[in-house]
Every structure is written in structure tokens, then in C-alpha cells.
Protein backbone atom coordinates (compact mmCIF):
# COMPACT_ATOMS: atom_id res chain seq x y z
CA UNK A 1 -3.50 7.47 -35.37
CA UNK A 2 -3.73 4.57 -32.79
CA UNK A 3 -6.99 2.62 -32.85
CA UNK A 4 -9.39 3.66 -30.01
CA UNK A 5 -9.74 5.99 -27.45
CA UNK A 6 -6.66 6.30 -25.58
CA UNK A 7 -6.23 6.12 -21.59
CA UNK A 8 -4.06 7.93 -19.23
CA UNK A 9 -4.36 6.07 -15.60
CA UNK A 10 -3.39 8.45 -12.57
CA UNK A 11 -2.03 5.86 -9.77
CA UNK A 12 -1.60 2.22 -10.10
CA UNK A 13 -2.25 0.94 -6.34
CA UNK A 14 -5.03 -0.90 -5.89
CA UNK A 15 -7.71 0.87 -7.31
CA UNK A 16 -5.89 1.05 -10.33
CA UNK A 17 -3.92 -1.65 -10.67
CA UNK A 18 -6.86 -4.16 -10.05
CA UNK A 19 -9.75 -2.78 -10.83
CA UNK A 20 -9.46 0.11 -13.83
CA UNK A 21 -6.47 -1.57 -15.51
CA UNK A 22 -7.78 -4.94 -16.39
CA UNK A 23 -11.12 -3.22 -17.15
CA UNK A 24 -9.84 -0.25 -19.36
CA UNK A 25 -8.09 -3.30 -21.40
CA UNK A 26 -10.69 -5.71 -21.72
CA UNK A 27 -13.06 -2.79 -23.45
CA UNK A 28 -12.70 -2.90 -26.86
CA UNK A 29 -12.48 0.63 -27.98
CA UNK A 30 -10.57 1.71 -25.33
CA UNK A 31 -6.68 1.33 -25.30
CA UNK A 32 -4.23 1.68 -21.59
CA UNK A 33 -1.80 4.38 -23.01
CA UNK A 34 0.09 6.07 -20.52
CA UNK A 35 -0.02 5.03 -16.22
CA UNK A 36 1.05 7.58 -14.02
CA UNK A 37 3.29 5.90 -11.44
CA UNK A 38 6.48 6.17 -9.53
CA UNK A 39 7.15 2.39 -9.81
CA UNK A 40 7.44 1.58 -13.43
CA UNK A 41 9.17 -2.00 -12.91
CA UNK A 42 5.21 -2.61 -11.35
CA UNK A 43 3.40 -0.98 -14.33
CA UNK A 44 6.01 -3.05 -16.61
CA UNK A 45 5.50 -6.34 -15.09
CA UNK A 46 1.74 -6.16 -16.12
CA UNK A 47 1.44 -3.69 -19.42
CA UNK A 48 4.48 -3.97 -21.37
CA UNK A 49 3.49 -1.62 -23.73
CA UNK A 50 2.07 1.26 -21.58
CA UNK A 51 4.15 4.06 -21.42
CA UNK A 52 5.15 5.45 -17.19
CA UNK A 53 4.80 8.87 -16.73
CA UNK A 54 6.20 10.05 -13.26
CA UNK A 55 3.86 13.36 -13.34
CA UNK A 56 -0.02 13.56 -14.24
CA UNK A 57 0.31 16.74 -16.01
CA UNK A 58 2.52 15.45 -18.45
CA UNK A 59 -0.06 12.63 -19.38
CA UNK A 60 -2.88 15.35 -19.41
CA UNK A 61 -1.06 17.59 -21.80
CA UNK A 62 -0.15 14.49 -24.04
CA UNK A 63 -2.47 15.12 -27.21
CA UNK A 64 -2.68 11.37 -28.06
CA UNK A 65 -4.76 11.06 -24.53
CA UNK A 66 -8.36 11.10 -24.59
CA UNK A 67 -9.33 9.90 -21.41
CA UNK A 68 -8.04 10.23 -17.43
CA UNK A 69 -8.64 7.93 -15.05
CA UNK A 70 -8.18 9.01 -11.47
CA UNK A 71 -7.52 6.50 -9.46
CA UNK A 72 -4.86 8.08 -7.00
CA UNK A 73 -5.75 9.03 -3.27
CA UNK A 74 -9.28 10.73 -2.54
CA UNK A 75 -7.47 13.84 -1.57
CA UNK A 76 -6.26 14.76 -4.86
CA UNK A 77 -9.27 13.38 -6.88
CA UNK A 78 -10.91 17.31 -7.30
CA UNK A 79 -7.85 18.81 -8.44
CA UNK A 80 -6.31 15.58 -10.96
CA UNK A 81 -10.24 15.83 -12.49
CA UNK A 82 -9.94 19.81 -12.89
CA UNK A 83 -6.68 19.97 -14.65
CA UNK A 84 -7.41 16.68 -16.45
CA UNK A 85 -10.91 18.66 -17.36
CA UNK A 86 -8.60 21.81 -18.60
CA UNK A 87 -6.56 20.01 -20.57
CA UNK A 88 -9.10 18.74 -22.97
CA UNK A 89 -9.28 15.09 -21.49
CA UNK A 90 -12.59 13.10 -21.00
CA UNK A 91 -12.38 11.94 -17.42
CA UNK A 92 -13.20 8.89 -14.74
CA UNK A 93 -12.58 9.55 -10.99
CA UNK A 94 -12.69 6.32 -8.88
CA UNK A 95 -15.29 6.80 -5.82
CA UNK A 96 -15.30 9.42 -3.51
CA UNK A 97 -16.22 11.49 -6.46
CA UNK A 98 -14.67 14.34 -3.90
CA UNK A 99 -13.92 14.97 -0.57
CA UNK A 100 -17.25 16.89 0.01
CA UNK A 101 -19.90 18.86 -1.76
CA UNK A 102 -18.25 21.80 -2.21
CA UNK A 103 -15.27 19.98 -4.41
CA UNK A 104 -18.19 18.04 -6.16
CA UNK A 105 -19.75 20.99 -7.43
CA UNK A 106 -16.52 22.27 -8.62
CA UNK A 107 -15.80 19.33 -10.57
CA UNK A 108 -18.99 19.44 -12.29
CA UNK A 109 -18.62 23.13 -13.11
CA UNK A 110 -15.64 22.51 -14.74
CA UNK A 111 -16.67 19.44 -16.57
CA UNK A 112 -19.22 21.71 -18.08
CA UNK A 113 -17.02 24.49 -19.14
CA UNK A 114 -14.17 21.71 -20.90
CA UNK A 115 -17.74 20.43 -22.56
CA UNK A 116 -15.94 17.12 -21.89
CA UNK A 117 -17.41 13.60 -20.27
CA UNK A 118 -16.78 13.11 -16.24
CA UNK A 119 -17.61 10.77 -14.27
CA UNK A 120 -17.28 8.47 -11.25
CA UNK A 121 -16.75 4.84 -10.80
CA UNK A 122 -19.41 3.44 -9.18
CA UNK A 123 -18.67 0.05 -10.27
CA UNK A 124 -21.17 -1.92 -7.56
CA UNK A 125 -23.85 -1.09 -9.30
CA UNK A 126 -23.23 -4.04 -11.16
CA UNK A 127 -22.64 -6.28 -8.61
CA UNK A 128 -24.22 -9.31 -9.17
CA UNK A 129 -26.48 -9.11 -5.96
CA UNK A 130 -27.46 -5.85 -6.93
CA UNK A 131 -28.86 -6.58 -10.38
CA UNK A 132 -30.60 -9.07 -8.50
CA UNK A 133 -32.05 -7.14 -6.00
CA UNK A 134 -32.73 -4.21 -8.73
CA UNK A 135 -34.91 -7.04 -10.83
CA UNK A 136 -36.86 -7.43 -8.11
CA UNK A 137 -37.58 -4.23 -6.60
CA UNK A 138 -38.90 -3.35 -10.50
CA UNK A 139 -40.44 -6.56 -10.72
CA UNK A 140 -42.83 -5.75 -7.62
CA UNK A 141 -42.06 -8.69 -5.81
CA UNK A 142 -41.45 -7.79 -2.88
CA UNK A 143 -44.37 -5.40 -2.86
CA UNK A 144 -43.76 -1.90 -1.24
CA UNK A 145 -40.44 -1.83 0.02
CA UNK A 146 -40.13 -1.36 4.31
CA UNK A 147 -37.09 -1.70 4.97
CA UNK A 148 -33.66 -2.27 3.16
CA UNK A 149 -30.55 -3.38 4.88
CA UNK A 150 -27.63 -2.68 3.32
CA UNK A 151 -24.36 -3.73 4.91
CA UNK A 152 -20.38 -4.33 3.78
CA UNK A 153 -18.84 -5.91 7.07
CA UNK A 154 -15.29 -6.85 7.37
CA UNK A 155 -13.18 -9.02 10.45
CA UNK A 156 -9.77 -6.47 10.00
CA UNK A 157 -8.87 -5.89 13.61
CA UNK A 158 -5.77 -5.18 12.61
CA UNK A 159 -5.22 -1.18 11.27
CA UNK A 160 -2.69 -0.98 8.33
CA UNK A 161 -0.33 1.47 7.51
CA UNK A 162 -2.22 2.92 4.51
CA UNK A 163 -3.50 6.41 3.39
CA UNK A 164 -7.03 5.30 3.86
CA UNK A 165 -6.00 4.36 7.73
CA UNK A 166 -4.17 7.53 8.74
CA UNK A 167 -5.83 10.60 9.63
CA UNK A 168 -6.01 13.44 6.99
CA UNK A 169 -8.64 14.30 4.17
CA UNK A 170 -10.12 11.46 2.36
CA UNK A 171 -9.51 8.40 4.58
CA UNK A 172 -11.88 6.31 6.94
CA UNK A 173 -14.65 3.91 6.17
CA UNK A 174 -17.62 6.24 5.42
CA UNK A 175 -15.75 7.67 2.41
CA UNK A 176 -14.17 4.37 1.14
CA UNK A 177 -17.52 2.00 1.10
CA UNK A 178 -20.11 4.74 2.21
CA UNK A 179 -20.13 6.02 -1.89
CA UNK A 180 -20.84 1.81 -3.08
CA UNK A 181 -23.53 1.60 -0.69
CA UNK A 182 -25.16 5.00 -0.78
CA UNK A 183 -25.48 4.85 -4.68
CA UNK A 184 -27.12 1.75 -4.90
CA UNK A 185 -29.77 3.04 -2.21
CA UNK A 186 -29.94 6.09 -4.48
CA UNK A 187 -30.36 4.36 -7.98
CA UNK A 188 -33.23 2.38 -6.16
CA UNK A 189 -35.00 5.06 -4.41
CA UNK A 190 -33.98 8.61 -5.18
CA UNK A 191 -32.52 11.05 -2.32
CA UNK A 192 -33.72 10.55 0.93
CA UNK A 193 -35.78 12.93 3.04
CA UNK A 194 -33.19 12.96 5.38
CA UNK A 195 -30.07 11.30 7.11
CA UNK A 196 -29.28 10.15 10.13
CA UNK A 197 -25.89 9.05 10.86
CA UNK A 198 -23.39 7.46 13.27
CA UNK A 199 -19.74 6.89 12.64
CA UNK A 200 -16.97 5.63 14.98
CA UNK A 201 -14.00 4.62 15.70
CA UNK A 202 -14.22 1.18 16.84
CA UNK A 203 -10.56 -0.65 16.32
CA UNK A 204 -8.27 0.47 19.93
CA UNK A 205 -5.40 1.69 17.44
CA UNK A 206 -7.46 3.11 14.70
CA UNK A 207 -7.01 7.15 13.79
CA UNK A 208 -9.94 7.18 11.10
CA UNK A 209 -13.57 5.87 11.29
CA UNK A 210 -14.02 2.47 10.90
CA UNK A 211 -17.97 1.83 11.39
CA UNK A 212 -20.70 3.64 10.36
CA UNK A 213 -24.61 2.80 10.64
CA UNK A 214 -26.54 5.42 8.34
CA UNK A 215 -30.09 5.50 8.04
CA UNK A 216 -32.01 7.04 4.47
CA UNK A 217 -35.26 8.18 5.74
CA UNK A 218 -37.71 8.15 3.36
CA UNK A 219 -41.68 8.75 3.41
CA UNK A 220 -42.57 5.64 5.26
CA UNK A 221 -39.18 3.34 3.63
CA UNK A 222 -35.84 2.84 5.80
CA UNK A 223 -33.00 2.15 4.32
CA UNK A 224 -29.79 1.13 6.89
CA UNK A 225 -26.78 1.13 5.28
CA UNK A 226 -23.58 -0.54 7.87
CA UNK A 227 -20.25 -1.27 7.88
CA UNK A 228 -17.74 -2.59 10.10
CA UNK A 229 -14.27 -3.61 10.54
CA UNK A 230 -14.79 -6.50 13.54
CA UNK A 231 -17.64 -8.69 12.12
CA UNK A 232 -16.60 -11.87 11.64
CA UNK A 233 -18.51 -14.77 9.69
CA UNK A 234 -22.07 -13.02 9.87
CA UNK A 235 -21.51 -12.10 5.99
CA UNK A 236 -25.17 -10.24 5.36
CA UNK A 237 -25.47 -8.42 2.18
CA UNK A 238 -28.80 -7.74 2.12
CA UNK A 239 -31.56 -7.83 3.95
CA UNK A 240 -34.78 -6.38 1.87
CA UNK A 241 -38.24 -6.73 3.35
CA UNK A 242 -42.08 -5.72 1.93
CA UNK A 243 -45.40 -6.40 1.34
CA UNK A 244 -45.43 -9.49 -0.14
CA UNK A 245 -42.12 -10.72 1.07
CA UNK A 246 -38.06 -10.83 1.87
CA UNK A 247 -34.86 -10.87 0.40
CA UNK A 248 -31.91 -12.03 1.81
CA UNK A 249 -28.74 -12.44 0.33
CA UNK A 250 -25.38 -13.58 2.10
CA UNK A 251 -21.82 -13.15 0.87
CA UNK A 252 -20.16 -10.55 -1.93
CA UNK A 253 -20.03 -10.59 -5.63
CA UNK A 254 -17.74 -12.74 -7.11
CA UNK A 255 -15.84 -9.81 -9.42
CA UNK A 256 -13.47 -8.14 -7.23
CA UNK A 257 -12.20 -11.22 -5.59
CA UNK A 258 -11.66 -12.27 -9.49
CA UNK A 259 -9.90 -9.10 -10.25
CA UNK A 260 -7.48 -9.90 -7.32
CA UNK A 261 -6.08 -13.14 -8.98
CA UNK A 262 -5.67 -11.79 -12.23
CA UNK A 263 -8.80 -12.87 -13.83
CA UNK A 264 -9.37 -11.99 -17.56
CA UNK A 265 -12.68 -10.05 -16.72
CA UNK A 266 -14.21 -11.51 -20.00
CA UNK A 267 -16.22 -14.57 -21.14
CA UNK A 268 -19.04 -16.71 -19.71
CA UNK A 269 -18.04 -17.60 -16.34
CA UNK A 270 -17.74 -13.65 -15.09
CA UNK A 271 -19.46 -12.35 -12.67
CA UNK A 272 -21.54 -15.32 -11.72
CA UNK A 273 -22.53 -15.50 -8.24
CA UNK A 274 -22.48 -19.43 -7.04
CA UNK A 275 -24.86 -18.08 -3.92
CA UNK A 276 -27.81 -16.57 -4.87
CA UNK A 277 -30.33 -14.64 -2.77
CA UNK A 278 -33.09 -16.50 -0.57
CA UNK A 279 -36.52 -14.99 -1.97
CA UNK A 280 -39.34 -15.35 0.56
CA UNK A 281 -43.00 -14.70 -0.27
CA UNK A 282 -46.32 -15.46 1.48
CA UNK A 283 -49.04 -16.94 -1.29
CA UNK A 284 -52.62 -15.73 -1.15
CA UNK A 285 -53.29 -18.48 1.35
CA UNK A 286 -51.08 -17.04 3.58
CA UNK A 287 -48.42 -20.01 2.89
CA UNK A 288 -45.35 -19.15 3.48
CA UNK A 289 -43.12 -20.17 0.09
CA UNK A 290 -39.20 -19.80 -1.19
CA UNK A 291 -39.08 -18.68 -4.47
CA UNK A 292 -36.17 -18.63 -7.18
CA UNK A 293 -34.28 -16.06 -6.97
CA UNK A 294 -32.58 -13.67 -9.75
CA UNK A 295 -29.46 -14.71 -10.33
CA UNK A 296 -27.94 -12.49 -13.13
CA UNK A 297 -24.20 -12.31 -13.52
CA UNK A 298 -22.38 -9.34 -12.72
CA UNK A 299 -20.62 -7.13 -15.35
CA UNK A 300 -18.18 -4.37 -14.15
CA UNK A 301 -17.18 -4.21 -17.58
CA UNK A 302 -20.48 -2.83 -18.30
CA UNK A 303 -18.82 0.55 -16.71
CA UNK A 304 -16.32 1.49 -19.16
CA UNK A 305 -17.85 0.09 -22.43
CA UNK A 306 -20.82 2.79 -21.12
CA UNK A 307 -17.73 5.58 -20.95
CA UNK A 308 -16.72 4.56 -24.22
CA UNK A 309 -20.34 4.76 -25.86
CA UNK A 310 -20.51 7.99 -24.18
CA UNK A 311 -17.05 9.91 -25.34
CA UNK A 312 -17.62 8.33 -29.15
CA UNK A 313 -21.25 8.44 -30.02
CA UNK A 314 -22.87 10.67 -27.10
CA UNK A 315 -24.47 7.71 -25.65
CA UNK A 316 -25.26 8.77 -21.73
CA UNK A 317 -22.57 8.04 -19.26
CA UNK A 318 -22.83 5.01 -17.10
CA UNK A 319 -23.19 7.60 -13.80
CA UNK A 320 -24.36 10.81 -14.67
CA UNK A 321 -23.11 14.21 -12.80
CA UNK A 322 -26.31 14.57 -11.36
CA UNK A 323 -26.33 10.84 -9.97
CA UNK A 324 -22.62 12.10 -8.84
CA UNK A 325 -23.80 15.08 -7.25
CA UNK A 326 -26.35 13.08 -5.46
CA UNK A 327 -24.45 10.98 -3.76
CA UNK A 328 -21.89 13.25 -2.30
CA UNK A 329 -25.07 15.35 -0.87
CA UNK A 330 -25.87 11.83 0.98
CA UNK A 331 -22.12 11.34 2.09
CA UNK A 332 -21.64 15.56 2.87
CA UNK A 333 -25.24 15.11 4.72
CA UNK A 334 -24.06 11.84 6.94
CA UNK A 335 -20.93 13.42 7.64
CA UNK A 336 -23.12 16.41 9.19
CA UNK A 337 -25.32 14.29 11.29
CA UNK A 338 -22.15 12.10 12.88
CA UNK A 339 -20.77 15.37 13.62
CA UNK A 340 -23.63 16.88 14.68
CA UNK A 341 -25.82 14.32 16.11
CA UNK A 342 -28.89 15.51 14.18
CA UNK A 343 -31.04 14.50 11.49
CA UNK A 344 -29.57 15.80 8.62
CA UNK A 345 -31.78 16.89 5.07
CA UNK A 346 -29.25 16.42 2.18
């Protein structure tokens, strides 16, 4: 028997190729078996030793697989995940969990019946701003939480020719970031009372939505999530403000832009963010004072060691169904509201 858990990984563009790839193989425990691909020169040039299969049931029905990884386009997540599910296999599904609630619930139904681990990669919740901004928030420091700003801007005026640019199920902006920044708002302040939502079309040749500005209504706390394709240079992360004081950080984590080079995503130097959040506090004086900042380095490899704790010693998973199922309520509810122009309860 080969050491670890063994991986089947269902598509090897981007989302596979540079971020579950290098991840799946820098987890000890966890071994890149088989990639489902059409292009096996590709999958060659950077695993020797996986094995190419050309069709994802044959890696599902392969009894040396324990675990799928779907990271193919959103369209087909639901159904890879259900036959994955039937087939015995443990499974990961890259984010949109599912194209809307409906298929969400499905999945989990399933998951249940197989008695087997699923769940979804919501990697940015170990961003290293994140962790940052998590540390405080349960460090009280900013005090009761007002308002959170949330946004994931881009300057790409020009539309590619790429699934998640052409109209059909699954593409546009709201379901490619909206899951990263809706999960983070969730994991720091539970399901909103309600959503309100716009998305647009911004771009003069774009097919798909390419902005959206969401707002998480909560008792007396706002949370705006935004994103963009033509903002250029402002790069705002976050914007957090309380009682006692504001957060603002500028610029993404370091880790994908890592993962893009070929970065080993191992040792002492990941995930370290060189700019650091600008912590703002007034004292009891009423003086207004910057204070140090978190600063903790981000670990996307956090992710899968957590699926592999799960599937071998029944550890929980990293993101739970019902963190999964909470989040496409959010996405299902914002897509209501844009469509309906009405506040929306998830």
C-alpha cells in the first residue's frame, strides 16, 4: 500500500494547477496520485510521477484514491462532488461550493449518505490580513464592531476569453470572489439578518458581472463587501471601524502571488505579509494613537493538513458543511436581491 492518503485532482487550470497541486504535495500525509486532465505534457512537466486520467470517473472508481479534489469549472462542481461522494471518495470542491442553494443542499445530502468527508476550499481564511484582522476582532480592540469594509478590487479592463468571462452557469465576479469574501464576514459574525445587493456589468464588452457592492445587515453592524474590475492603484483591503478604534489594511496576502512563481509553499518565509495593517485607537484621554498591528503569517497549507486530520483521525474539517451551507445562503440570497432589487433574508 502507498504511504498516505492518496489524491485524485479533477482539472489542472488554474485553480488546480496553482493552488491545490503545490498544496496537496507539500502536506505530509497526503500524496498527488492521479490529475484529471486533457493535457498531460502540462501535468508531466510539473508531477512526473502523477498518473493523467482523461475522464473523472475513472479516477473516482480507482480503489487506490481516497480523496477528490474538484477543481474544474463551477458548473460541474455539484455533479464531480456527487459521483466522487458515490464512489466512496473523501472530497474537496474549490469555491463556489455550487452554483446555488439548491445544488448545495444536494451535495451535503449526499456527503451524508457516502458517510464520507466534503468540503470546500475556502483557502482566504488564512490570508494573512485575515488572521490579523480575526486577532483583533477577538482581542476586543477595536471595541464593538460598526462597520467592516471588505473589498477585492482589480484594474482588468480588458475581458478575457475564459469560462469565468462568458455567459452560462457559474461565471461572473459575485461567484468567483463573492464565496472568499462572504466567508470571512461569516466566520467573523455569523449569517446576516439580511442582504442587500447590487451587481453589474461594468466593462463595455463584458457578458458576466463584473462588480458587485453587497451589504450584510446585521443588528446595528454593516458589513460592505466590493469588488471591481476598473480600480486602479486604490488597493483597500480592509477597512474595519469600532468603538475604540480602526483598522486599515492596504494590499493582498502575499500567498497566491507566491503560488504563481512556483513557490515551495513551505518554510519560514511563507505567508509573511511585508505590509501590515495600520491599527488606530483613541487612549482614555481622547489621544489619538497608532498601535502595532498583528502581523501573523499566512498558512494556506493549514487547509489541507486540516482535510487530512479530518479523513485519518476524525479531527473536524477545516470548513464544515454547515459553514458551506452558510455561505451559499449569503451568495443564493445576494443573487436574489440584484435580481430583485430587495432586501433579501438568507
Amino acid at each position: 500500500m502507498e504511504d498516505g492518503l492518496q489524491v485524485a485532482l479533477v482539472g489542472y487550470g488554474l485553480a488546480g494547477r496553482v493552488f491545490h497541486a503545490p498544496l496537496i504535495e507539500a502536506t505530509p500525509g497526503l500524496r498527488l496520485h492521479t490529475v484529471v486532465s486533457s493535457n498531460a505534457d502540462k501535468v508531466h512537466a510539473d508531477f512526473a510521477d502523477a498518473r493523467v486520467a482523461a475522464d473523472p470517473g475513472m479516477a473516482f472508481a480507482d480503489p487506490a484514491i481516497d480523496l477528490a479534489v474538484i477543481a474544474s469549472p463551477n458548473h460541474t462542481h455539484a455533479p464531480l462532488a456527487i459521483a466522487a461522494l458515490a464512489a466512496g471518495r473523501h472530497v474537496v470542491v474549490d469555491k463556489p461550493f455550487a452554483l446555488d442553494l439548491d445544488e448545495a443542499r444536494a451535495m451535503a445530502a449526499a456527503a451524508r449518505r457516502a458517510d464520507r468527508l466534503l468540503t470546500v476550499f475556502h483557502n482566504r481564511r488564512w490570508d494573512a490580513d485575515f488572521l490579523a484582522l480575526r486577532a483583533l476582532v477577538a482581542a476586543g480592540a477595536l471595541g464593538d464592531i460598526a462597520e467592516l469594509h471588505s473589498h477585492f478590487d482589480r484594474f482588468r479592463p480588458q475581458v478575457v476569453d475564459r469560462w469565468r468571462e462568458r455567459p452560462g452557469p457559474g461565471a461572473g465576479l459575485w461567484l468567483d470572489l463573492g464565496p472568499h469574501l462572504v466567508d470571512q464576514a461569516l466566520q467573523l459574525f455569523g449569517l446576516p439578518d439580511a442582504v442587500q445587493a447590487d451587481i453589474a456589468i461594468q466593462r463595455e464588452s463584458a457578458e458576466v458581472d463584473d462588480f458587485f457592492h453587497v451589504v450584510l445587515r446585521y443588528a446595528r453592524l454593516r458589513v460592505v463587501l466590493h469588488a471591481g474590475a476598473l480600480v486602479l492603484g486604490a488597493g483597500l483591503r480592509f477597512a474595519v471601524h469600532g468603538t475604540r478604534g480602526s483598522w486599515f489594511k492596504h494590499g493582498l496576502d502575499p500567498q497566491e502571488a507566491a503560488l504563481r512563481t512556483g513557490a515551495i509553499p513551505t518554510g519560514d518565509g511563507w505567508g509573511v505579509d511585508t505590509a501590515p495593517g495600520r491599527l488606530l485607537q483613541v487612549d482614555a484621554e481622547g489621544t489619538l494613537r497608532e498601535m502595532p498591528s498583528p502581523a501573523p503569517a499566512g498558512d494556506y497549507p493549514a487547509f489541507y493538513a486540516g482535510v487530512r486530520d479530518a479523513i485519518s483521525s476524525g479531527a473536524a474539517p477545516p470548513v464544515t458543511l454547515d459553514e458551506s451551507l452558510a455561505v451559499m445562503r449569503v451568495l443564493q440570497a445576494g443573487h436574489d436581491s440584484a435580481a430583485s432589487g430587495r432586501v433579501v433574508r438568507p
